[in-house]
N, C-alpha and C. Protein backbone atom coordinates (compact mmCIF):
# COMPACT_ATOMS: atom_id res chain seq x y z
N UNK A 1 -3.27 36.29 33.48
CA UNK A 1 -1.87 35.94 33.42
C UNK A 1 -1.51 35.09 34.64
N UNK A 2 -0.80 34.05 34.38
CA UNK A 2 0.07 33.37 35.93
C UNK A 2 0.65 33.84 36.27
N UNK A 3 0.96 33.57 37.86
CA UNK A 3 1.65 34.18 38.28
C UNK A 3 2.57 33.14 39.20
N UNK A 4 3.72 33.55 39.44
CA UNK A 4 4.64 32.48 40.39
C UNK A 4 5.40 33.27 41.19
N UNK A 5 5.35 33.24 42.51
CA UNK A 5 6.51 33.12 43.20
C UNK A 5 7.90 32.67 43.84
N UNK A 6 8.58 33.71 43.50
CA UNK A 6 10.10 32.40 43.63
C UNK A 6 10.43 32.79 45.01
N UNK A 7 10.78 31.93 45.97
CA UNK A 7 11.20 32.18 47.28
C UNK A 7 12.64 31.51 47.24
N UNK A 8 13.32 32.53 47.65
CA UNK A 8 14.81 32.02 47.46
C UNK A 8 15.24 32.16 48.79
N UNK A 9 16.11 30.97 49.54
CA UNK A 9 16.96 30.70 50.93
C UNK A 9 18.07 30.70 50.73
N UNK A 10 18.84 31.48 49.72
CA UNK A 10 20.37 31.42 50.17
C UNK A 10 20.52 32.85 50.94
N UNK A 11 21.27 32.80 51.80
CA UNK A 11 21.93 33.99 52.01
C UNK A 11 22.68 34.87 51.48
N UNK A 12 23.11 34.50 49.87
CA UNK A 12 24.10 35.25 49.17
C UNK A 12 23.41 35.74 48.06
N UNK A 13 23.62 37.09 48.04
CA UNK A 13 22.99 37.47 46.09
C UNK A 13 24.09 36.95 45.14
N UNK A 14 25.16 36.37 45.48
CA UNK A 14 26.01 36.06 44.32
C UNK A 14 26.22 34.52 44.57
N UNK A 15 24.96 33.76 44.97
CA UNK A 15 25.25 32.25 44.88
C UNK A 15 24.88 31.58 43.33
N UNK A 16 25.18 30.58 43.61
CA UNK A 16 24.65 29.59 42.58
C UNK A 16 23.32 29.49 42.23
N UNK A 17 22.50 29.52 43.49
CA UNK A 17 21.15 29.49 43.25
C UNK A 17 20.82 30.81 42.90
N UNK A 18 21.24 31.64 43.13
CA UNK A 18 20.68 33.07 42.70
C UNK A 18 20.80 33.11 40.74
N UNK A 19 21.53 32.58 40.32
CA UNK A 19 22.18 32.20 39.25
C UNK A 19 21.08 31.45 38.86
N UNK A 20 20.91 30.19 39.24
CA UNK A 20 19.92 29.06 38.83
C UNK A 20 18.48 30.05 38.85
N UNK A 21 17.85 30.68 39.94
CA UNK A 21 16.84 31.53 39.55
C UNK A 21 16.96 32.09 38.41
N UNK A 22 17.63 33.02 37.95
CA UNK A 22 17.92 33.99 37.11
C UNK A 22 17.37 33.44 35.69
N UNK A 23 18.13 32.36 35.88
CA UNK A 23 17.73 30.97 34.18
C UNK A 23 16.72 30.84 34.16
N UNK A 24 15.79 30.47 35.75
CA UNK A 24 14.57 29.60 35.74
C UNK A 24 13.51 31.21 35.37
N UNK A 25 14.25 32.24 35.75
CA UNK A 25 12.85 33.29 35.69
C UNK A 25 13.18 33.93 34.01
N UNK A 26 13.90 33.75 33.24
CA UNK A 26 14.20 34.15 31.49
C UNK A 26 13.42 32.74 30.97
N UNK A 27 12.88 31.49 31.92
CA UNK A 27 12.47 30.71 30.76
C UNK A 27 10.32 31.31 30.86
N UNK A 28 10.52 31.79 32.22
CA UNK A 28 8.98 31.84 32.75
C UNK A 28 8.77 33.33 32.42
N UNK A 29 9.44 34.33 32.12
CA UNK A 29 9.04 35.59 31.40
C UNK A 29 9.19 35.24 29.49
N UNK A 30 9.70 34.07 29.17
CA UNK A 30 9.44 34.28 27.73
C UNK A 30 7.96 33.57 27.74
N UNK A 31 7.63 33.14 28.92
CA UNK A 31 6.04 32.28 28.31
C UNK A 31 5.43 33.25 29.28
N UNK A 32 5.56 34.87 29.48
CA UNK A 32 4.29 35.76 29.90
C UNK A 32 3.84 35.26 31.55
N UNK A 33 4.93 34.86 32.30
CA UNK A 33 4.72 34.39 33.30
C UNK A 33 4.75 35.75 34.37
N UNK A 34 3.67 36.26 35.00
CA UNK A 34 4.33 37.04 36.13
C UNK A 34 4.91 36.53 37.28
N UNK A 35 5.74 37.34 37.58
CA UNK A 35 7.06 36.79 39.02
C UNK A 35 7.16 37.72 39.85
N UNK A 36 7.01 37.38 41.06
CA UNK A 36 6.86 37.52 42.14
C UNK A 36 8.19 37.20 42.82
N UNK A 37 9.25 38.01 43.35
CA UNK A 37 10.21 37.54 44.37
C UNK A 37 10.16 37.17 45.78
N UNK A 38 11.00 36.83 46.62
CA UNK A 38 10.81 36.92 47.95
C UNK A 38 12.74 36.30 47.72
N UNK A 39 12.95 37.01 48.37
CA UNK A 39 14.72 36.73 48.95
C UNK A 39 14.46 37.32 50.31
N UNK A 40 14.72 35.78 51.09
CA UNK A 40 14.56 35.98 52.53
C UNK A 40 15.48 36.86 53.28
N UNK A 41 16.69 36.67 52.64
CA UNK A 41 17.98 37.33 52.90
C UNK A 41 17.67 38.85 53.48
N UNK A 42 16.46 39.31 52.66
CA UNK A 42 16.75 40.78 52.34
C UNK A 42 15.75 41.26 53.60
N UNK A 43 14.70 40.20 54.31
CA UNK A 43 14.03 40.31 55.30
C UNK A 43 14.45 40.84 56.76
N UNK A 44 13.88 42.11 57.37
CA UNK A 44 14.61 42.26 59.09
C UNK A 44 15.21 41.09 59.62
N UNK A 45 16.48 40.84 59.80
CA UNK A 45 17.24 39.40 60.64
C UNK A 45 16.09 39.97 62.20
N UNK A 46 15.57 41.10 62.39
CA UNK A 46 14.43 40.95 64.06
C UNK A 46 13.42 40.09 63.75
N UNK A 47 13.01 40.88 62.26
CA UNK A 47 11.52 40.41 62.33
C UNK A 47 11.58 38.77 62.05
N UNK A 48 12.66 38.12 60.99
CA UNK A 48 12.84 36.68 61.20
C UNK A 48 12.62 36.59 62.31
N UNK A 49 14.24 36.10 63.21
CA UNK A 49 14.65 35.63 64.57
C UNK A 49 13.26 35.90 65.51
N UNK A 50 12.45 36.92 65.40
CA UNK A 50 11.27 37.09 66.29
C UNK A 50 10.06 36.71 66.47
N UNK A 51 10.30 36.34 65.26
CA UNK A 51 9.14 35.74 64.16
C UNK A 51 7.69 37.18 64.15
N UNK A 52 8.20 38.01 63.70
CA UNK A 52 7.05 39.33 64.17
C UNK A 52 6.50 39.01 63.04
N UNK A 53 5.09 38.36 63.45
CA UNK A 53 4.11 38.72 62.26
C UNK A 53 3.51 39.45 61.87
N UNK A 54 3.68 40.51 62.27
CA UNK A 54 3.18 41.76 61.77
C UNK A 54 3.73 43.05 60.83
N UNK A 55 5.12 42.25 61.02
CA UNK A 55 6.00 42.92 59.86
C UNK A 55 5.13 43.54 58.48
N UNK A 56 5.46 44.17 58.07
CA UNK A 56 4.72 44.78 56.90
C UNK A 56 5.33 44.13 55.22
N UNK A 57 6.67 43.77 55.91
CA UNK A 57 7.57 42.84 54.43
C UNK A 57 7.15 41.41 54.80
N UNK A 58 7.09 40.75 55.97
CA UNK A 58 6.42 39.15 55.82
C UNK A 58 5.32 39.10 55.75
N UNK A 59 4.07 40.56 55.94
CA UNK A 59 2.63 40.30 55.37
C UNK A 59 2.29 40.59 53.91
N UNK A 60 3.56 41.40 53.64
CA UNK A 60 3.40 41.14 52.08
C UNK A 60 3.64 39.87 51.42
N UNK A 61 4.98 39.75 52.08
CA UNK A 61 5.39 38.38 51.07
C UNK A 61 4.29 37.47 51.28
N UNK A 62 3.66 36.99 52.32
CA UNK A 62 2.79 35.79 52.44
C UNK A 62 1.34 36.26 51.48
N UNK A 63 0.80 37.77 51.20
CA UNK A 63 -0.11 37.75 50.21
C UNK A 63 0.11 37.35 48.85
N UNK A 64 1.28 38.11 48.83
CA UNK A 64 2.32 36.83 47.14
C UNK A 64 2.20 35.99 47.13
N UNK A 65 2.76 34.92 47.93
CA UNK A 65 2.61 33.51 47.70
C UNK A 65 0.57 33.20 47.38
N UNK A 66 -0.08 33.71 48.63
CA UNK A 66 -1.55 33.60 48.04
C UNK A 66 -2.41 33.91 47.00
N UNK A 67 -1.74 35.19 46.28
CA UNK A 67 -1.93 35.09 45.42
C UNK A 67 -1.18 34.86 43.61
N UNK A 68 -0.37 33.58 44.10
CA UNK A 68 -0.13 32.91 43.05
C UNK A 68 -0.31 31.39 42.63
N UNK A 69 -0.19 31.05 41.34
CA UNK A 69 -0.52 30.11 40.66
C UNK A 69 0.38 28.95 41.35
N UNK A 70 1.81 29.28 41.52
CA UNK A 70 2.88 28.66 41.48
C UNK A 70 3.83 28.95 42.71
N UNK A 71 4.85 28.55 42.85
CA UNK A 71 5.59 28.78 44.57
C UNK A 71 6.74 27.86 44.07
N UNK A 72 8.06 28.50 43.39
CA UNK A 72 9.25 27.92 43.47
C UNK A 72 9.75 27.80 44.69
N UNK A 73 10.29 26.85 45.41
CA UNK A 73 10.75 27.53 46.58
C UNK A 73 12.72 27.12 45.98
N UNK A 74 13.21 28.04 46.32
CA UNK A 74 15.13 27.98 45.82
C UNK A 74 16.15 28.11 46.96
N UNK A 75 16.63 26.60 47.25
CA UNK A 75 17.80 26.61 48.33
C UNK A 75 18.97 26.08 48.00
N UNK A 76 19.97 26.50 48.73
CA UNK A 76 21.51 25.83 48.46
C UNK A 76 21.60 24.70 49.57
N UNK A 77 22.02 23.78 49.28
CA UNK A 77 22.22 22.67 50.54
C UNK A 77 22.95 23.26 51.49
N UNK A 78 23.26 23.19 52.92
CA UNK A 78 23.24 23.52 54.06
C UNK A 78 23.38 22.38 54.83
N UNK A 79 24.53 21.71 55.41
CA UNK A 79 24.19 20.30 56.76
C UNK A 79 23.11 19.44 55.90
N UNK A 80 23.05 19.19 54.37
CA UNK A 80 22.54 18.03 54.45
C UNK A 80 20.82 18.37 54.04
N UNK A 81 20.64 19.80 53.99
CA UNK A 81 19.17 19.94 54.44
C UNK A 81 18.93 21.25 53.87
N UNK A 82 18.14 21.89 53.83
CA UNK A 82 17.76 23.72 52.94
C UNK A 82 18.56 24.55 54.43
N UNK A 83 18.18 25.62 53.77
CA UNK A 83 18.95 26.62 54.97
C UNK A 83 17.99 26.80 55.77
N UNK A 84 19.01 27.70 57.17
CA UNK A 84 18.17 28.07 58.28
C UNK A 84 17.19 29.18 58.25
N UNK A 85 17.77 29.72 56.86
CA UNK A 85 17.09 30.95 57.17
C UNK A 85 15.93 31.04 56.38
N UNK A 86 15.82 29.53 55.40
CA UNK A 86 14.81 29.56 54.83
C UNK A 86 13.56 28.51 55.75
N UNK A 87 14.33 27.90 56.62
CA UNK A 87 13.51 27.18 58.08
C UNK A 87 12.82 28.12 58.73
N UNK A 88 13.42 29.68 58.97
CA UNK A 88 12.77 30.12 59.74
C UNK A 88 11.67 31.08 58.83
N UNK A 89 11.67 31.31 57.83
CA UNK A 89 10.71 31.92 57.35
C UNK A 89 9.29 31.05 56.93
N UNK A 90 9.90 29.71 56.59
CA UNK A 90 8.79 28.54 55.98
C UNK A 90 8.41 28.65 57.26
N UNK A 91 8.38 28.73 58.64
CA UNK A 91 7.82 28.72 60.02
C UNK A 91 6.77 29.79 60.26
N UNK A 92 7.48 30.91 59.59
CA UNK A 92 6.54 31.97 59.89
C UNK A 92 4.94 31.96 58.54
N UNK A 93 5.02 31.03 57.57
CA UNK A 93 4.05 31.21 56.88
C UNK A 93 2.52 30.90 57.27
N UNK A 94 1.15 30.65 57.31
CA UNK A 94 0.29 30.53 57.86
C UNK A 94 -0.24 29.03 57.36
N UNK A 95 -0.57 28.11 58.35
CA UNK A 95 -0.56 26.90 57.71
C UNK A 95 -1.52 26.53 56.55
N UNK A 96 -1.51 25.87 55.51
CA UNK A 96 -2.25 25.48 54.69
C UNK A 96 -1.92 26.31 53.50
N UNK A 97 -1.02 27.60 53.66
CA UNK A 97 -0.24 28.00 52.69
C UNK A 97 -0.38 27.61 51.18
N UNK A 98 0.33 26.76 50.99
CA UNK A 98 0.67 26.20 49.78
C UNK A 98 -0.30 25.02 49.33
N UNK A 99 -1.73 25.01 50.05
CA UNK A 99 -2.82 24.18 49.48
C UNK A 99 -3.02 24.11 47.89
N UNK A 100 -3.48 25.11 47.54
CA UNK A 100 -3.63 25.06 46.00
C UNK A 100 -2.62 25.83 45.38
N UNK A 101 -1.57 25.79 45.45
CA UNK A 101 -0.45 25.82 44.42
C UNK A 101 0.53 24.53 43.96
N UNK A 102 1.03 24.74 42.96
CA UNK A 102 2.09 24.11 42.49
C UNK A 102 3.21 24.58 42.58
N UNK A 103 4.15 23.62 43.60
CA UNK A 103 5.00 23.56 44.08
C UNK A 103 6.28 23.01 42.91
N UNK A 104 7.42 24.22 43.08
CA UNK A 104 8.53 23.57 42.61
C UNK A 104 9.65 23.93 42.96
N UNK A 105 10.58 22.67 43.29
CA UNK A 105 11.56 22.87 44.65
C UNK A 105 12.72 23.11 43.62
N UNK A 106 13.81 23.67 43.91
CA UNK A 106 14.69 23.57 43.37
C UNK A 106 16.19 24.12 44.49
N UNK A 107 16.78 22.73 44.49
CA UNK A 107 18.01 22.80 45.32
C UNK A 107 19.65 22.71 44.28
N UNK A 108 20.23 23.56 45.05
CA UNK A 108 21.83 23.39 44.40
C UNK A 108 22.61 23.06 45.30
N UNK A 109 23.61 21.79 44.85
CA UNK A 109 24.42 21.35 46.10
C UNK A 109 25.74 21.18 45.26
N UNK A 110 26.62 21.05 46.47
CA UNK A 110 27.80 21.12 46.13
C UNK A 110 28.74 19.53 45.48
N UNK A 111 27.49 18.68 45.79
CA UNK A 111 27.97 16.91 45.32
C UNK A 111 26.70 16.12 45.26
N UNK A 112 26.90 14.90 44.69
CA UNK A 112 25.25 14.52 44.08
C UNK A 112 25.25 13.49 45.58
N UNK A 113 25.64 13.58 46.56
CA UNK A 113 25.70 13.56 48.05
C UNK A 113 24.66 13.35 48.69
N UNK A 114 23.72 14.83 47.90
CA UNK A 114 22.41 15.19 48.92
C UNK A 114 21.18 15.38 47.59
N UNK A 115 21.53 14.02 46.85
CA UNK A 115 20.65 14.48 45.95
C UNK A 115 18.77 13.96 46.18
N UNK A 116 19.17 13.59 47.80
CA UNK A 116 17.65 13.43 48.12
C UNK A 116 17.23 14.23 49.15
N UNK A 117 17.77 15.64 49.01
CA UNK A 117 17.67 16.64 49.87
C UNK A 117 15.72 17.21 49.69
N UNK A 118 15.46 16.73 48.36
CA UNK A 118 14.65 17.68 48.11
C UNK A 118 13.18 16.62 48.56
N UNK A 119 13.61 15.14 47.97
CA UNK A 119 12.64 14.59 49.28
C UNK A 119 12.35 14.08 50.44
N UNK A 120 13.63 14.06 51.35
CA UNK A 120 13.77 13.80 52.71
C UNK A 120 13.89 15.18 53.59
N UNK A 121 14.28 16.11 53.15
CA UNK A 121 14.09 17.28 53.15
C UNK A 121 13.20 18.39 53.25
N UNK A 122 12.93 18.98 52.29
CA UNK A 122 12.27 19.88 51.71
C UNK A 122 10.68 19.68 51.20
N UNK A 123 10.60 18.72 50.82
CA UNK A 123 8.76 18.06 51.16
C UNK A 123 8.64 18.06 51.90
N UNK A 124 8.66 17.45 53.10
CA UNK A 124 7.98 17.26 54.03
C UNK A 124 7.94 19.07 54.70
N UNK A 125 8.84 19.68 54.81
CA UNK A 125 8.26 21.32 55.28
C UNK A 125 7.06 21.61 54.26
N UNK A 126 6.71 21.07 53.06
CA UNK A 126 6.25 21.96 51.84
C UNK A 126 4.82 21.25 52.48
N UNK A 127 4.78 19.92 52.28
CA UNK A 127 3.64 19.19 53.04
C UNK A 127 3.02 19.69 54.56
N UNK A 128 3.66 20.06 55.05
CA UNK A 128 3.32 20.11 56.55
C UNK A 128 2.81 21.88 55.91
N UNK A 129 3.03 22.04 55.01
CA UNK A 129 2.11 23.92 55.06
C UNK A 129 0.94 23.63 53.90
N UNK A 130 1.09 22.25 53.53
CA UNK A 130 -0.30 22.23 53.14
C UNK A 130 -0.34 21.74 51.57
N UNK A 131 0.91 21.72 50.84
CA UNK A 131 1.05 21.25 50.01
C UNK A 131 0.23 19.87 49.48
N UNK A 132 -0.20 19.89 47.98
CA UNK A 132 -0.63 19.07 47.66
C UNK A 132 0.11 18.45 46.46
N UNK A 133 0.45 19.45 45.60
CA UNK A 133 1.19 19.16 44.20
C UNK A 133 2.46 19.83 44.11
N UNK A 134 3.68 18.89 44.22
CA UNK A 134 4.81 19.25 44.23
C UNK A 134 5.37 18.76 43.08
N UNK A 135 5.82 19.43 42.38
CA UNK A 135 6.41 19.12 41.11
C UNK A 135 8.26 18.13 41.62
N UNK A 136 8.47 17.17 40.65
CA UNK A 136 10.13 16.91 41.03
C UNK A 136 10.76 17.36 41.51
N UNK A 137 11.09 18.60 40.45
CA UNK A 137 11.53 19.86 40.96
C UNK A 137 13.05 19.46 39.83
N UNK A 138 13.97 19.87 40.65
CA UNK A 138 15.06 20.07 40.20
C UNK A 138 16.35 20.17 41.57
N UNK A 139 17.08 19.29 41.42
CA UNK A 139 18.39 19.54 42.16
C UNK A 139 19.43 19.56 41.13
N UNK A 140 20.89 20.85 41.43
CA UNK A 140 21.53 20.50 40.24
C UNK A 140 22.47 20.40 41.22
N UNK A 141 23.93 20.78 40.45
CA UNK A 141 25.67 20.84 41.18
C UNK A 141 25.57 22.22 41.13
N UNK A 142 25.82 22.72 41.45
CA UNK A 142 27.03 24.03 42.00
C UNK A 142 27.66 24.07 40.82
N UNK A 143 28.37 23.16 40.21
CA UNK A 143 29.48 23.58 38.86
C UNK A 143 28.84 23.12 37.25
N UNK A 144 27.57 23.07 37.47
CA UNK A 144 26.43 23.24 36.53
C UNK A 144 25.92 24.30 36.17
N UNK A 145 26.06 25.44 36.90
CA UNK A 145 25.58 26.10 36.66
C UNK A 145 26.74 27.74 37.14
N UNK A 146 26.72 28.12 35.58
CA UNK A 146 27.68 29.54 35.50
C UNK A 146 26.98 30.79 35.25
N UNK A 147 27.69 31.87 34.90
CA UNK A 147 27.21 32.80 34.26
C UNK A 147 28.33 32.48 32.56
N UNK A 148 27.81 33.16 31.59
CA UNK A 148 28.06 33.11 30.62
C UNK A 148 28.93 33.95 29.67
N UNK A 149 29.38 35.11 30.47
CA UNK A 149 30.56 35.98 30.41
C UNK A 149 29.99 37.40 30.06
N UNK A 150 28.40 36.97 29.23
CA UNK A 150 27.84 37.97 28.56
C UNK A 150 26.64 38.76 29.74
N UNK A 151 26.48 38.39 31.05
CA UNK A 151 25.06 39.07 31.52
C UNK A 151 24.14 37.84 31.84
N UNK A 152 24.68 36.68 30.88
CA UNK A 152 23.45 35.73 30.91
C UNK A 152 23.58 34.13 31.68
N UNK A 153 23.19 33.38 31.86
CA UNK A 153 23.66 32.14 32.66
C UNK A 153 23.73 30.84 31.95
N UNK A 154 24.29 29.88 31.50
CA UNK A 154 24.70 29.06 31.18
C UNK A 154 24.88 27.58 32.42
N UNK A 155 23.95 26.55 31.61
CA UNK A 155 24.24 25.47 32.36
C UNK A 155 24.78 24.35 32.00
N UNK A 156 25.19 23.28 32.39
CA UNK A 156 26.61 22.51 31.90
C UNK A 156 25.37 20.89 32.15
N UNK A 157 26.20 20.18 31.49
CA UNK A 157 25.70 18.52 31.45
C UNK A 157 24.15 18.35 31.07
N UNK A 158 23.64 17.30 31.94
CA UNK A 158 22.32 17.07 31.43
C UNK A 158 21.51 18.12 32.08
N UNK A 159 21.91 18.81 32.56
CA UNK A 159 21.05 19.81 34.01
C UNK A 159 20.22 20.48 32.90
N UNK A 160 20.02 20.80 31.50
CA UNK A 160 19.61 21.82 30.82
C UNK A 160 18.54 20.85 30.10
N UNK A 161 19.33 19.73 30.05
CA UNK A 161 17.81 18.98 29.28
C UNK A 161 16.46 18.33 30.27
N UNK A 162 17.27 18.17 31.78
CA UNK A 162 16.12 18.26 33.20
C UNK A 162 15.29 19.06 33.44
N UNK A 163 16.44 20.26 33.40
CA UNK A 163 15.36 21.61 33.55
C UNK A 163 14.13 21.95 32.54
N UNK A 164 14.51 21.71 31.06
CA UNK A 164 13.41 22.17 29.98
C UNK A 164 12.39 21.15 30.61
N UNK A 165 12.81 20.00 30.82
CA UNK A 165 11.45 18.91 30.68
C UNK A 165 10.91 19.34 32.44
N UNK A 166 11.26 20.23 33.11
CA UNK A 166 10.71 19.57 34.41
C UNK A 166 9.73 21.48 34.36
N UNK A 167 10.75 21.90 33.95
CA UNK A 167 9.51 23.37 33.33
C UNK A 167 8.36 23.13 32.56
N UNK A 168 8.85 22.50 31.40
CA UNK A 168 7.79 22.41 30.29
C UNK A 168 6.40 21.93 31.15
N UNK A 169 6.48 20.70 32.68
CA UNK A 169 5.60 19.91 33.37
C UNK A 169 4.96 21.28 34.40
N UNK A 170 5.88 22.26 34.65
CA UNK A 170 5.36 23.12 35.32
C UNK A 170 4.47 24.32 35.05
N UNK A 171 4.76 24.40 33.75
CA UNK A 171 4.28 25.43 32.21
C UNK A 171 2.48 24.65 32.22
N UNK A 172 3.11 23.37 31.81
CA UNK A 172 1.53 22.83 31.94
C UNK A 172 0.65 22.98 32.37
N UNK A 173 1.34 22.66 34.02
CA UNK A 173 0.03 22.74 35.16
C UNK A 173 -0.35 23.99 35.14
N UNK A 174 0.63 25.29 35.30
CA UNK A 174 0.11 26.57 35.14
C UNK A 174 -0.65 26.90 33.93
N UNK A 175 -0.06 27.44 32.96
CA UNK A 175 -1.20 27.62 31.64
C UNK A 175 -1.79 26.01 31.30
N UNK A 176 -2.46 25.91 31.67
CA UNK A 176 -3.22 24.51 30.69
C UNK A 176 -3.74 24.47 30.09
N UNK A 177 -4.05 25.89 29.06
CA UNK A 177 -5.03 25.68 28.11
C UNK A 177 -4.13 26.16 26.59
N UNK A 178 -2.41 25.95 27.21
CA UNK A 178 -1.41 26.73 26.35
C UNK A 178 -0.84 25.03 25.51
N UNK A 179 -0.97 25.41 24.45
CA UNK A 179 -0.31 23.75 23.36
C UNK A 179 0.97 23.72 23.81
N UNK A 180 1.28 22.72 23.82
CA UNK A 180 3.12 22.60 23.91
C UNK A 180 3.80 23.80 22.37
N UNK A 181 3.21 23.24 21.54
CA UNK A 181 3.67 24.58 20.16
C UNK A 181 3.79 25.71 20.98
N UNK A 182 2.84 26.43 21.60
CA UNK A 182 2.64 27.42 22.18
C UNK A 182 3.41 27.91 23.68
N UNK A 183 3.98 26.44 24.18
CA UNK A 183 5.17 27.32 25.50
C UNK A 183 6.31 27.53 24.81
N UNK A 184 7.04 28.01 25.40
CA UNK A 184 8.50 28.27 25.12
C UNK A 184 9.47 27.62 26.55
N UNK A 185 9.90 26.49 26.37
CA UNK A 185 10.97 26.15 27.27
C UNK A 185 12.51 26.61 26.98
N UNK A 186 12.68 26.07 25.62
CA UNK A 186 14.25 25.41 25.23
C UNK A 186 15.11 26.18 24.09
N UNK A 187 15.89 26.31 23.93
CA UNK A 187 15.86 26.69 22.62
C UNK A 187 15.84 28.18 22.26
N UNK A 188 15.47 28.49 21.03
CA UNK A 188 15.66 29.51 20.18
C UNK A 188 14.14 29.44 19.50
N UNK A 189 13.26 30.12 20.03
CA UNK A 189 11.82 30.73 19.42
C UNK A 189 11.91 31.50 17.44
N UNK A 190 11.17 30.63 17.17
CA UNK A 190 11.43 30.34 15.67
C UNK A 190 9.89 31.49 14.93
């Protein structure tokens, strides 16, 4: 089975991006994807700020990321740039990290402003830990993305027909021996 980890940098469980995860992990559990969290948020603010590597929650999280297929990494724009608090954890990872995974960035901002956050930005941290294959990824708006009144999340404009096609590319690289018949991105499974 694949497996992916989603590393999420907002500081809020009730952001947008927490929201945008939520969508991105109902399209990767209908195609048998295992998921892996990491919400930095929820990490000792010591063991961050200290950078203690010996923490027992940042030596876990960093065996997750190693042992997976995949490495979402999920931020809200911040000054222009991902958050701090996802700066200071991408610091604490061990370099070469993200060598053989597939990388997929996904930023939410508040105006299409910083819509090159994710490559003036956010590559180059992903690169400098070793990255080789970074998918597009995905940047959306902030008012793209809701909840749906029912439990479930709902996204607005073209953001839904980006997302299927930039999954379906990520579906690929992970299962590759799965037919397009055979993923499930979009839609209603027939």
């Amino acid at each position: 089975m694949a497996k992916i980890t989603i590393i999420s940098g907002s500081p809020s469980k009730n952001s947008r991006t927490e929201k945008f995860i939520r969508y991105l992990e109902t399209k990767l559990q209908a195609n048998h994807v295992q998921i892996n969290r990491i919400f930095v948020r929820d990490f000792s603010s010591d063991d961050l700020v200290y950078a203690n590597f010996e923490s027992d929650a940042i030596r876990d999280s960093i065996q997750q990321i190693e042992e997976s297929d995949a490495v979402v990494v999920a931020t809200p724009v911040y000054k222009a740039a991902y958050t701090g608090l996802l700066k200071i954890y991408l610091d604490m990872l061990p370099q070469g990290i993200f060598t053989s995974k597939i990388m997929y960035p996904l930023v939410v901002g508040g105006s299409p402003a910083h819509l090159l956050v994710i490559d003036y930005a956010l590559k180059p941290i992903l690169c400098a830990l070793g990255a080789r294959t970074i998918l597009p990824g995905i940047y959306c708006l902030d008012n793209q993305v809701s909840e749906d009144g029912q439990g479930g999340i709902s996204v607005q404009g073209d953001l839904k027909k980006r997302f299927d096609s930039s999954m379906e590319e990520l579906l690929n690289r992970m299962l590759p021996n799965q037919t397009n018949e055979q993923l499930y991105v979009g839609g209603n499974r027939s």
